[in-house]
Protein backbone atom coordinates (compact mmCIF):
# COMPACT_ATOMS: atom_id res chain seq x y z
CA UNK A 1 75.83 106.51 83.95
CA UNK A 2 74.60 103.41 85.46
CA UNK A 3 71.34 102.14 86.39
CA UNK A 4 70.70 99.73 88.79
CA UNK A 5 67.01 98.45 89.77
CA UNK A 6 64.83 95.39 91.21
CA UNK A 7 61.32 94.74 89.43
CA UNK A 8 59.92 92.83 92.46
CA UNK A 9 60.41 95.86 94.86
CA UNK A 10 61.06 98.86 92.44
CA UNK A 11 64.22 100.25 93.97
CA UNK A 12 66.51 102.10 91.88
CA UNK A 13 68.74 104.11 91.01
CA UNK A 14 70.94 106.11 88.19
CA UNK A 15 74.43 107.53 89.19
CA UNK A 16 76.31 109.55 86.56
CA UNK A 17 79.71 111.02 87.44
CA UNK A 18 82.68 112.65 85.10
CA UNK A 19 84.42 109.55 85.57
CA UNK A 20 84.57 106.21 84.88
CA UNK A 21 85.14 104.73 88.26
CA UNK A 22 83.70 101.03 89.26
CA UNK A 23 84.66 102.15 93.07
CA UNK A 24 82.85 105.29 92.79
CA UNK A 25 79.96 104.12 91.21
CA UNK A 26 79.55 100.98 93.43
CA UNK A 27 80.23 103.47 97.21
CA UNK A 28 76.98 105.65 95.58
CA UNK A 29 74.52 102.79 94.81
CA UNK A 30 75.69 101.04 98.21
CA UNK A 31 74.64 104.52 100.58
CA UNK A 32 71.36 104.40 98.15
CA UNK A 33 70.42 100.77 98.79
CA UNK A 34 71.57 101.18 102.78
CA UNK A 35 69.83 104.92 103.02
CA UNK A 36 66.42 103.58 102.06
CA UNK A 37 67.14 99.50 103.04
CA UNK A 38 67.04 97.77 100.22
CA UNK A 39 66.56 94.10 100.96
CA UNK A 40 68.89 91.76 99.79
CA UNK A 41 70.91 94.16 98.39
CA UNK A 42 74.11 95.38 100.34
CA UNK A 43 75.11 93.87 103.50
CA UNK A 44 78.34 95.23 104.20
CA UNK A 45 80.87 93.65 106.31
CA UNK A 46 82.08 95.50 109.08
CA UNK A 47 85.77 94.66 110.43
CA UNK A 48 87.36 96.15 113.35
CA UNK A 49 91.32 96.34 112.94
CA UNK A 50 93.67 95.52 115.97
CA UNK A 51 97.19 96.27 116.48
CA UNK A 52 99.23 93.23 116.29
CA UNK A 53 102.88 93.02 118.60
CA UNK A 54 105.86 93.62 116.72
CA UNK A 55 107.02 89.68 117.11
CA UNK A 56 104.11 88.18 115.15
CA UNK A 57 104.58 91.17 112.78
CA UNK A 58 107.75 90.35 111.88
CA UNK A 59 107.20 86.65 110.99
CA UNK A 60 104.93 87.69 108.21
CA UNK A 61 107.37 89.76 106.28
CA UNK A 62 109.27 88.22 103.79
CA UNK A 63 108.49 86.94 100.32
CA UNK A 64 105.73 85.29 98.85
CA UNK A 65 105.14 82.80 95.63
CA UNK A 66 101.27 83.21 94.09
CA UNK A 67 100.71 81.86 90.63
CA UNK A 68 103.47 83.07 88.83
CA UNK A 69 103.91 86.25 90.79
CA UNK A 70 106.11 87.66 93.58
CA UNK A 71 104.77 89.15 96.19
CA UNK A 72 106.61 90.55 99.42
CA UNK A 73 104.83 91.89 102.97
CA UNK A 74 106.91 94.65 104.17
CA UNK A 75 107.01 97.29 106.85
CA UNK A 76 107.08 100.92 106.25
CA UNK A 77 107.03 103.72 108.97
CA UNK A 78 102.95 104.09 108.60
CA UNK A 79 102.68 100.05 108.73
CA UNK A 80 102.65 96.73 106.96
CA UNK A 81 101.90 96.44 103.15
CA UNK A 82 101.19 93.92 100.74
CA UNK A 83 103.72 94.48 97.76
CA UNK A 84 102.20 93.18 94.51
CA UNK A 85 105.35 94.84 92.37
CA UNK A 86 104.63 97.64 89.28
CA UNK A 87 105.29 100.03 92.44
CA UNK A 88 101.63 99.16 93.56
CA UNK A 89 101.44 98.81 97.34
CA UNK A 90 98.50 97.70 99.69
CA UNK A 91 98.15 98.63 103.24
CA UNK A 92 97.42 95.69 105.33
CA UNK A 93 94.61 95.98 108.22
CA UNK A 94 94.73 93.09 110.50
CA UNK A 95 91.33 91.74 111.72
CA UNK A 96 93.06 88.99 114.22
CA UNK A 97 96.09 87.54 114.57
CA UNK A 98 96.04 85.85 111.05
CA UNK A 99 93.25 87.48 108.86
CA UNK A 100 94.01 91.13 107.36
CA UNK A 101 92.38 92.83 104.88
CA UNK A 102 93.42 96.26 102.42
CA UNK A 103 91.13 98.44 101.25
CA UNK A 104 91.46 98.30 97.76
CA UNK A 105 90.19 94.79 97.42
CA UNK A 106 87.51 92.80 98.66
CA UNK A 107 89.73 90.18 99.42
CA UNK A 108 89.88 87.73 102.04
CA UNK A 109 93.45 86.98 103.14
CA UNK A 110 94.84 84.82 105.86
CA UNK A 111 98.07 83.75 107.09
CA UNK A 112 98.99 80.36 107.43
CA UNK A 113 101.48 78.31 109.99
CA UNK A 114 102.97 75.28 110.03
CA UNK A 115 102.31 72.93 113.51
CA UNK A 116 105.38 74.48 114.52
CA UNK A 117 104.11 78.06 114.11
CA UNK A 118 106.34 79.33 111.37
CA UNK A 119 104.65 81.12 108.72
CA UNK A 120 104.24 79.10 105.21
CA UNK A 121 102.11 81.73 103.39
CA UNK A 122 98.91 83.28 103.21
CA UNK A 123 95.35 82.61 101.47
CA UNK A 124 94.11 85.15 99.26
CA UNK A 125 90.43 83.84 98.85
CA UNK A 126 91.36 80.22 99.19
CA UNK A 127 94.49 80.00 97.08
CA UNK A 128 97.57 80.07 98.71
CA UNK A 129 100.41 82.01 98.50
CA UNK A 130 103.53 80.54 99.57
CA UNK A 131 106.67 81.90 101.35
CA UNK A 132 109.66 81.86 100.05
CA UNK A 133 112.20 81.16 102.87
């Protein structure tokens, strides 16, 4: 179980499940505090995705260099994914033309261009990922 409460206003609230899952318990206490508007507490960000043309698709896949890590972007029949490797795959939701999103993460990412519009990487909450060419 886990409790979660505010002295000044005396919200609260106890979720127990058969599982021990952050994701779970953190989608139950969010509805809670947004049900009965909690102040302060969850302000969830609402994105709209767009479909972006196959041309500006294309000159995000490739390879990527973060920390120590590869990481690829790749297209699959259902749509572009961020490939983190250990067979764990994140479908990307673009925002705009640069900023995407998965929703697995609450993670801001953005890709990045050189003046002459060729892709050198992405951000992934203000550190950079680079591409490999």
């Amino acid at each position: 179980p886990i409790y979660v409460g505010s002295f000044d206003s005396g919200d609260g609230v106890v979720a127990m499940t058969n599982t021990y899952n952050t994701a779970l318990f953190d989608e139950i206490i969010n509805s809670v505090a947004r049900t009965y508007n909690w102040k302060n507490f969850y302000s969830p960000v609402i994105k709209k995705e767009i479909t972006l043309p196959d041309s500006l698709l294309q000159s995000y896949m490739g390879k990527y260099k973060f920390r120590s890590d590869t990481l690829s972007v790749v297209r699959k029949n259902d749509g572009v994914y961020l490939d983190l490797g250990d067979n764990m795959q994140w479908k990307i939701h673009f925002s705009d033309n640069t900023h995407f999103f998965v929703f697995e993460q609450k993670i801001d990412f953005n890709f990045i261009s050189d003046p002459a519009k060729n892709v050198t990487g992405f951000t992934i909450n203000k550190e950079t990922a680079t591409k490999i060419k």
